[in-house]
PDB file of N, CA and C in Angstrom:
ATOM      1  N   UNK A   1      90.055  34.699 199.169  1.00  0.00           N
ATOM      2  CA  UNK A   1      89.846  34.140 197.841  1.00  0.00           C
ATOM      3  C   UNK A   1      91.203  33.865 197.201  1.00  0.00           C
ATOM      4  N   UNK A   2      91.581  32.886 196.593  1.00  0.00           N
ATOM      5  CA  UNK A   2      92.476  31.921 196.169  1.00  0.00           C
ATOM      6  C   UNK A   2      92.997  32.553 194.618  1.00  0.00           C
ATOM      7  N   UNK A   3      94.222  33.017 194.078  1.00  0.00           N
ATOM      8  CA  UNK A   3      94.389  33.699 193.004  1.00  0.00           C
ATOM      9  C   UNK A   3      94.299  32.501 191.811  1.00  0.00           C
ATOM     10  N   UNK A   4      93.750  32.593 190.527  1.00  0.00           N
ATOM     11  CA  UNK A   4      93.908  31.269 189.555  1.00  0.00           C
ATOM     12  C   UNK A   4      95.238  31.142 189.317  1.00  0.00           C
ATOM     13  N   UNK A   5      95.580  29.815 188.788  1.00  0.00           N
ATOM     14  CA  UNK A   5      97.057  29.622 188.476  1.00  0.00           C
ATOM     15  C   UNK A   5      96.979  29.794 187.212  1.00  0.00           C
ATOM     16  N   UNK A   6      97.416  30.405 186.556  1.00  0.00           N
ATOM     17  CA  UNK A   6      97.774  30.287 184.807  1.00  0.00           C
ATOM     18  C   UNK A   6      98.746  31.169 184.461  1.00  0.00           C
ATOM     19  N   UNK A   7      98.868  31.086 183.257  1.00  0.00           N
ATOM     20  CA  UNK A   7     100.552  31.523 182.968  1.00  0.00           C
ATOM     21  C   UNK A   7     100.304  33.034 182.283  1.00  0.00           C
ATOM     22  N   UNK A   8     100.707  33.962 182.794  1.00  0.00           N
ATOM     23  CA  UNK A   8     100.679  35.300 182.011  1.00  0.00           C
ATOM     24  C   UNK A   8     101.722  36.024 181.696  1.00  0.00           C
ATOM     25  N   UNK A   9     101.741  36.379 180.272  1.00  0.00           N
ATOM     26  CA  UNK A   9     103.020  37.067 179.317  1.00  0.00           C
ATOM     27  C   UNK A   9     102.588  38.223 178.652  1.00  0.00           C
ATOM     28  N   UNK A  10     102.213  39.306 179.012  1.00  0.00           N
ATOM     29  CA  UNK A  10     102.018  40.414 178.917  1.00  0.00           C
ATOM     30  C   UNK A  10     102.278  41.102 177.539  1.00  0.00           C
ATOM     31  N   UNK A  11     102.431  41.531 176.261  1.00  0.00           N
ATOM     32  CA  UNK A  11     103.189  42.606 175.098  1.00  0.00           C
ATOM     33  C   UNK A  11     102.084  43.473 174.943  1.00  0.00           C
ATOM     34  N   UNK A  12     102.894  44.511 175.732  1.00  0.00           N
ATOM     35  CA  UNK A  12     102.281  45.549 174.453  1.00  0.00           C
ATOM     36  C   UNK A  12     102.386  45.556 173.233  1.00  0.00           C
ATOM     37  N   UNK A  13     100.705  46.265 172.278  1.00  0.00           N
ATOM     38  CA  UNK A  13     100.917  45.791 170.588  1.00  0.00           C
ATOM     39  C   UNK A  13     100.025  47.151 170.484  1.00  0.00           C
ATOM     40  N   UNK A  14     100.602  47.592 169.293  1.00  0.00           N
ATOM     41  CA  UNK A  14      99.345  48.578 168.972  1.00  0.00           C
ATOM     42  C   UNK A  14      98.931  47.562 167.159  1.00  0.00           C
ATOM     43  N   UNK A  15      97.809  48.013 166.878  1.00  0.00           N
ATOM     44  CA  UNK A  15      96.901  46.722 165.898  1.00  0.00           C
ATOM     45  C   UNK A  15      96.086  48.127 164.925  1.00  0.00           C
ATOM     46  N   UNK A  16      96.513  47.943 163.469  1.00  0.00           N
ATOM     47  CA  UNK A  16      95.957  48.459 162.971  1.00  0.00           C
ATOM     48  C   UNK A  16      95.324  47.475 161.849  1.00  0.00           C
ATOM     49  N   UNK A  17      94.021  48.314 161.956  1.00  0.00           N
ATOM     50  CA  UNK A  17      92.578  47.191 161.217  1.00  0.00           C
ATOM     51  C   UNK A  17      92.545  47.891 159.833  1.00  0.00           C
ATOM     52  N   UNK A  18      91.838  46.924 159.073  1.00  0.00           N
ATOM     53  CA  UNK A  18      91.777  47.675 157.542  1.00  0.00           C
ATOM     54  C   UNK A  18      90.802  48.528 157.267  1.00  0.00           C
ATOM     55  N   UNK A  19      90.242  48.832 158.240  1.00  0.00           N
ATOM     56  CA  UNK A  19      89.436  50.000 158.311  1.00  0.00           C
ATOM     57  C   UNK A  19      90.131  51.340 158.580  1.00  0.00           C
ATOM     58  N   UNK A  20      91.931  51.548 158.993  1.00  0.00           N
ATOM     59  CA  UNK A  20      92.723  52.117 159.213  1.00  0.00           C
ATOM     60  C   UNK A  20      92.441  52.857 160.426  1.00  0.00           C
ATOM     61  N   UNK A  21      91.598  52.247 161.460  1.00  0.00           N
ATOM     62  CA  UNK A  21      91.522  52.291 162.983  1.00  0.00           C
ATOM     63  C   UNK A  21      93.017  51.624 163.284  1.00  0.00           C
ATOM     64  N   UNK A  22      93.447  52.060 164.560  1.00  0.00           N
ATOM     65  CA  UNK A  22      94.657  51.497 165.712  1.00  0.00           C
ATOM     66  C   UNK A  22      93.699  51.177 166.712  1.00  0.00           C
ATOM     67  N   UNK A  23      94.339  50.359 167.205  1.00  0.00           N
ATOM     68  CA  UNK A  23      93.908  50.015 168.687  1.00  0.00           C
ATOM     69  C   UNK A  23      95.689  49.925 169.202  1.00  0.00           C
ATOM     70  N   UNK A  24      95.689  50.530 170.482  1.00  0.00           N
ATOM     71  CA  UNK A  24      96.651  50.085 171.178  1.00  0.00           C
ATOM     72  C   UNK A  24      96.410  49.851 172.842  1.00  0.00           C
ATOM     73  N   UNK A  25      97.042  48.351 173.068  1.00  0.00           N
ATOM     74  CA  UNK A  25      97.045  47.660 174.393  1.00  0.00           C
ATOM     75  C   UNK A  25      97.635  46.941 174.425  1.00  0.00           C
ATOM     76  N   UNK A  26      97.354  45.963 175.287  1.00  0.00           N
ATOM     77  CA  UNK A  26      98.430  44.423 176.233  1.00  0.00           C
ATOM     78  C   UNK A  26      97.336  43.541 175.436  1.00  0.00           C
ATOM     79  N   UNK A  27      98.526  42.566 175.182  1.00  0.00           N
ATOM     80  CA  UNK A  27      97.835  41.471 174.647  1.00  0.00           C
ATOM     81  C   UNK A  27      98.829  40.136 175.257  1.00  0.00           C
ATOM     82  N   UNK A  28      97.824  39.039 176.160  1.00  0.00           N
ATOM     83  CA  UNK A  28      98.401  37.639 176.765  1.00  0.00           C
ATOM     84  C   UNK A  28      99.082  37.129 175.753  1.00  0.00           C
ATOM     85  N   UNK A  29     100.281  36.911 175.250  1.00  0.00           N
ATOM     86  CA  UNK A  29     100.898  35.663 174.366  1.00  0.00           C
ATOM     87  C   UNK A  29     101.094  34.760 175.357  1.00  0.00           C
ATOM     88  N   UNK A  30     100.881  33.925 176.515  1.00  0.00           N
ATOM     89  CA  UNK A  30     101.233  33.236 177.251  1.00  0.00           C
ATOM     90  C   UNK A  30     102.322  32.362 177.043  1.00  0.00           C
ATOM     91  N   UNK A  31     102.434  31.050 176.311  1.00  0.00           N
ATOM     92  CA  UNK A  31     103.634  30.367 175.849  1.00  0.00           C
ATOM     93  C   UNK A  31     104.065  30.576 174.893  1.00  0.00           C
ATOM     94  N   UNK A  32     103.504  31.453 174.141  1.00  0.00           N
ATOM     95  CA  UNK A  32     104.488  31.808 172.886  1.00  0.00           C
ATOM     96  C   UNK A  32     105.659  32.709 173.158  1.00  0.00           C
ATOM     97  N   UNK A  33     106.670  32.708 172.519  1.00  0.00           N
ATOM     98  CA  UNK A  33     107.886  33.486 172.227  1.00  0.00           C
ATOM     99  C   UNK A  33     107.927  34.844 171.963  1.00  0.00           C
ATOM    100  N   UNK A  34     106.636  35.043 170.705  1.00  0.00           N
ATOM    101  CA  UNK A  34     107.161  36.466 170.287  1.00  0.00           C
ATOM    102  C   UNK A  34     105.392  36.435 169.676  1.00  0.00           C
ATOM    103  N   UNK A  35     105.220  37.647 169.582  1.00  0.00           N
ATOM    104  CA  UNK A  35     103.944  38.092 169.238  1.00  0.00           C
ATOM    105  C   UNK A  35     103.538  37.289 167.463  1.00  0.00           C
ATOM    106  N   UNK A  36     104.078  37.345 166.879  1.00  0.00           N
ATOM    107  CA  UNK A  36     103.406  36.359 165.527  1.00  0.00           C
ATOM    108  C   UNK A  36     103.456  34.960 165.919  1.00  0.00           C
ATOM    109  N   UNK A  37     104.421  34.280 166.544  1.00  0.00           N
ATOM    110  CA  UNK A  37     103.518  32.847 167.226  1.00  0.00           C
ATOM    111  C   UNK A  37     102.163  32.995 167.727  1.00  0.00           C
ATOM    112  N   UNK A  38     101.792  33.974 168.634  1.00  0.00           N
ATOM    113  CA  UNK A  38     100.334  34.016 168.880  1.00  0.00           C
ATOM    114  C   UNK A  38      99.683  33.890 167.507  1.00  0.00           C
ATOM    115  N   UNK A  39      99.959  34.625 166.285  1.00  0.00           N
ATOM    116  CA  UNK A  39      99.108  34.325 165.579  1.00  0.00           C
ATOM    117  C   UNK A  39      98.720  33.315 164.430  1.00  0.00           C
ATOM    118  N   UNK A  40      99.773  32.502 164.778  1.00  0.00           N
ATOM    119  CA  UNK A  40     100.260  31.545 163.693  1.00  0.00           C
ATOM    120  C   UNK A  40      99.508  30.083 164.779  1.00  0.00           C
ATOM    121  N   UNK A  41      99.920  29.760 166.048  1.00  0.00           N
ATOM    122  CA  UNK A  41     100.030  28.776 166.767  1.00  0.00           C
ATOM    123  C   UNK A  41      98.456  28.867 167.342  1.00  0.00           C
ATOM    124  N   UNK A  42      97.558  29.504 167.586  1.00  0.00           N
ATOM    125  CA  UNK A  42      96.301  29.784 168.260  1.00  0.00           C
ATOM    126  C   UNK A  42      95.150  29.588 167.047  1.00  0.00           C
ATOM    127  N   UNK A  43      94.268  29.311 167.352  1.00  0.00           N
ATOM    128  CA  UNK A  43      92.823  28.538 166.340  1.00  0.00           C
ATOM    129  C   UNK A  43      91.981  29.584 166.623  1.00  0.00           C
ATOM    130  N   UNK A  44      92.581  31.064 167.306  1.00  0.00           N
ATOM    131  CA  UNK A  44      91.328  31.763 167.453  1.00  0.00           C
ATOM    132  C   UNK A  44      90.816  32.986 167.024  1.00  0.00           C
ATOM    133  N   UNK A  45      89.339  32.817 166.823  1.00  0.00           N
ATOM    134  CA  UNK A  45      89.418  33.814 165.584  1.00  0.00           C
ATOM    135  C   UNK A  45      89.722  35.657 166.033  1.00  0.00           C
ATOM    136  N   UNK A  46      89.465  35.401 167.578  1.00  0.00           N
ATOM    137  CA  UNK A  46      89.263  37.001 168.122  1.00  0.00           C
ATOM    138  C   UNK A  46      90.546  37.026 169.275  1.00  0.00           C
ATOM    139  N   UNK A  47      91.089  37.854 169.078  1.00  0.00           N
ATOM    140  CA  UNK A  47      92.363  38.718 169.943  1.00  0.00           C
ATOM    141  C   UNK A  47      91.886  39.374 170.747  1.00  0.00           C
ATOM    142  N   UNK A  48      91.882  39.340 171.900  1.00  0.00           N
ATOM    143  CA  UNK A  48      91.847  39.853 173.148  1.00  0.00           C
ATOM    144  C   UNK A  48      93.100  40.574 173.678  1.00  0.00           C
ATOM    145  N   UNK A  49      92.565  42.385 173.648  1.00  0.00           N
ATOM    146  CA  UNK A  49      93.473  43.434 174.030  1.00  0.00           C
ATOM    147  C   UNK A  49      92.804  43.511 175.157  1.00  0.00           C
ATOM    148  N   UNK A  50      94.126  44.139 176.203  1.00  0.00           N
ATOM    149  CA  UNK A  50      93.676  45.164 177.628  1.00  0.00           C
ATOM    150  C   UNK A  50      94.009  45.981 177.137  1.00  0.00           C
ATOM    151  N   UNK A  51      93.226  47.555 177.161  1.00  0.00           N
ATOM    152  CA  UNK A  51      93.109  48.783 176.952  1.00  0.00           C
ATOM    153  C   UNK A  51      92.381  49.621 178.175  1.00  0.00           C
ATOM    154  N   UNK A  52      92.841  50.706 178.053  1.00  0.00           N
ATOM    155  CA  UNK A  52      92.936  51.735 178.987  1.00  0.00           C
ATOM    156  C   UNK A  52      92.154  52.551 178.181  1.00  0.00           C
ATOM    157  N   UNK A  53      90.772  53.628 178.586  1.00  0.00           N
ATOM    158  CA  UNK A  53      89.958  54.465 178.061  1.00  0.00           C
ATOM    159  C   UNK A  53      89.395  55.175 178.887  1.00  0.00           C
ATOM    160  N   UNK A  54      89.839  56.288 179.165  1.00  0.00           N
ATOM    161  CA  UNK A  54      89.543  57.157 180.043  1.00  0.00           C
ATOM    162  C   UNK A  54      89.628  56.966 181.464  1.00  0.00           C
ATOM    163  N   UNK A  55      90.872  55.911 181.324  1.00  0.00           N
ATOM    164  CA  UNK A  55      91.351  55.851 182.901  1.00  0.00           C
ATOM    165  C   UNK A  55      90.911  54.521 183.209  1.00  0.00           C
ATOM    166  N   UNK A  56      89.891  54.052 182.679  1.00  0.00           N
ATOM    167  CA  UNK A  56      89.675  52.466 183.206  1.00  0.00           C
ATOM    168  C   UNK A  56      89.719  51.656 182.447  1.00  0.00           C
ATOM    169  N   UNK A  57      90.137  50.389 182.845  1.00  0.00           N
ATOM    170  CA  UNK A  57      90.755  49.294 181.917  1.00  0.00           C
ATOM    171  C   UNK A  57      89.417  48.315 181.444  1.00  0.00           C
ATOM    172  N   UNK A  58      89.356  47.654 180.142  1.00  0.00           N
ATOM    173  CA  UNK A  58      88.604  47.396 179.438  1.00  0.00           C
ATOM    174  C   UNK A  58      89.248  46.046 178.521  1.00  0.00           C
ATOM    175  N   UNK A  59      88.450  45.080 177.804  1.00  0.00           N
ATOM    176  CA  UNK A  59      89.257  44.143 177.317  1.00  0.00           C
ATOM    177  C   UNK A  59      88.312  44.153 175.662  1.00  0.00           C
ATOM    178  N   UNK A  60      88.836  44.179 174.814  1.00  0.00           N
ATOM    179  CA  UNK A  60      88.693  44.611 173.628  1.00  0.00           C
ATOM    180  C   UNK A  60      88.622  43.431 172.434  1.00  0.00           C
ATOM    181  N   UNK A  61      87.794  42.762 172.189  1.00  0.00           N
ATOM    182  CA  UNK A  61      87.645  41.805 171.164  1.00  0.00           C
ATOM    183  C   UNK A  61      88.548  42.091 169.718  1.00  0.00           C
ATOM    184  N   UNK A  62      88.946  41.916 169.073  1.00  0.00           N
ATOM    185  CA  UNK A  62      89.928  41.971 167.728  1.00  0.00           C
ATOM    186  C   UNK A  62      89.629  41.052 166.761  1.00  0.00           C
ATOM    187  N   UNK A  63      88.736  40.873 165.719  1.00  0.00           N
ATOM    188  CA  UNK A  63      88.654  40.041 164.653  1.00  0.00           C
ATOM    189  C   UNK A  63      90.364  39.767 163.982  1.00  0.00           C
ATOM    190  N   UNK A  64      90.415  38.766 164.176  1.00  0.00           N
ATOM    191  CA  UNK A  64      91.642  38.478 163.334  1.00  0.00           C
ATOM    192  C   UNK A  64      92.116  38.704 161.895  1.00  0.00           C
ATOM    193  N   UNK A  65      90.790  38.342 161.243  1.00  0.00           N
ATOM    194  CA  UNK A  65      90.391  38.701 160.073  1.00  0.00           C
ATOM    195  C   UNK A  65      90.797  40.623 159.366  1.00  0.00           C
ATOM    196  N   UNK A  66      90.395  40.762 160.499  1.00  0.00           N
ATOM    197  CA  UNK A  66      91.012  42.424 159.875  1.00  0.00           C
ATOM    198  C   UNK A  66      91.968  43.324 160.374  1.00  0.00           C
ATOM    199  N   UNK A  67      92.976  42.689 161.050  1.00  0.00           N
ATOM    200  CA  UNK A  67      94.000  42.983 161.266  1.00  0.00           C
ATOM    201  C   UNK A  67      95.224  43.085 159.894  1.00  0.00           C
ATOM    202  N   UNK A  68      95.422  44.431 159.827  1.00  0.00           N
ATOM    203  CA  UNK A  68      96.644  44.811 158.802  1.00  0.00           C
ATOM    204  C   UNK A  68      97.396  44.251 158.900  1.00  0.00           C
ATOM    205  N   UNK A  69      97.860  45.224 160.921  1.00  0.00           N
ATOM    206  CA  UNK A  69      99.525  45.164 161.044  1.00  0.00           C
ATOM    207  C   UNK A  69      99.611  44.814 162.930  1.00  0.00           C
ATOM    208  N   UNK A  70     100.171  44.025 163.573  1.00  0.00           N
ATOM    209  CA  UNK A  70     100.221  44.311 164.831  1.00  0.00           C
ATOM    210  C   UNK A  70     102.134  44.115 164.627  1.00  0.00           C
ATOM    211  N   UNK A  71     102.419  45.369 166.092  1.00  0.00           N
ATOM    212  CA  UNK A  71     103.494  45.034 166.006  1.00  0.00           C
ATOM    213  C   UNK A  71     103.412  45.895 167.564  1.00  0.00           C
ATOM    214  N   UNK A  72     104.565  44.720 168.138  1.00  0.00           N
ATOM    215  CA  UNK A  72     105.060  45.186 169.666  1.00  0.00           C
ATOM    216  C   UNK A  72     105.759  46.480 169.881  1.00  0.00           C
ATOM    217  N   UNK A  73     105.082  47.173 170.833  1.00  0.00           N
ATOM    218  CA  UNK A  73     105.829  48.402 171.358  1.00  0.00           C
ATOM    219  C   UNK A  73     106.663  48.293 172.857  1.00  0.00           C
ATOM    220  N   UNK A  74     106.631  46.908 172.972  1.00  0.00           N
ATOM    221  CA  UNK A  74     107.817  46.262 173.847  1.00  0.00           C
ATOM    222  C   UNK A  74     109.691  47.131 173.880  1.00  0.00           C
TER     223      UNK A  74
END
């Protein structure tokens, strides 16, 4: 089986919601530069984290909308 071609750029971010939940994981910025281009340059409303939970990896929807604070632990 044939791997897809697409471009992957990895940051770790931990994301705190105004519910004063964290989430922390990897989040694709693919062609962007730095983690707030993702959020400035993209039309979309949900952020997609990889997270780790009890050992197995999981991908985590993120309303944009209620995001406080994300900031790279790069």
């Amino acid at each position: 089986m044939q791997k897809p071609q697409y471009e992957v750029n990895f940051k770790n971010v931990r994301v705190k919601m105004t519910d004063g939940t964290s989430v922390t994981g990897r989040v694709n910025i693919t062609s962007c530069k730095r983690l707030s281009d993702l959020f400035r340059q993209t039309r979309d409303n949900f952020l997609p984290l990889a997270v780790e939970e009890g050992g197995k990896p999981k991908v985590v929807m993120v309303n944009k909308e209620y995001i406080l604070l994300a900031e790279s632990e790069d």
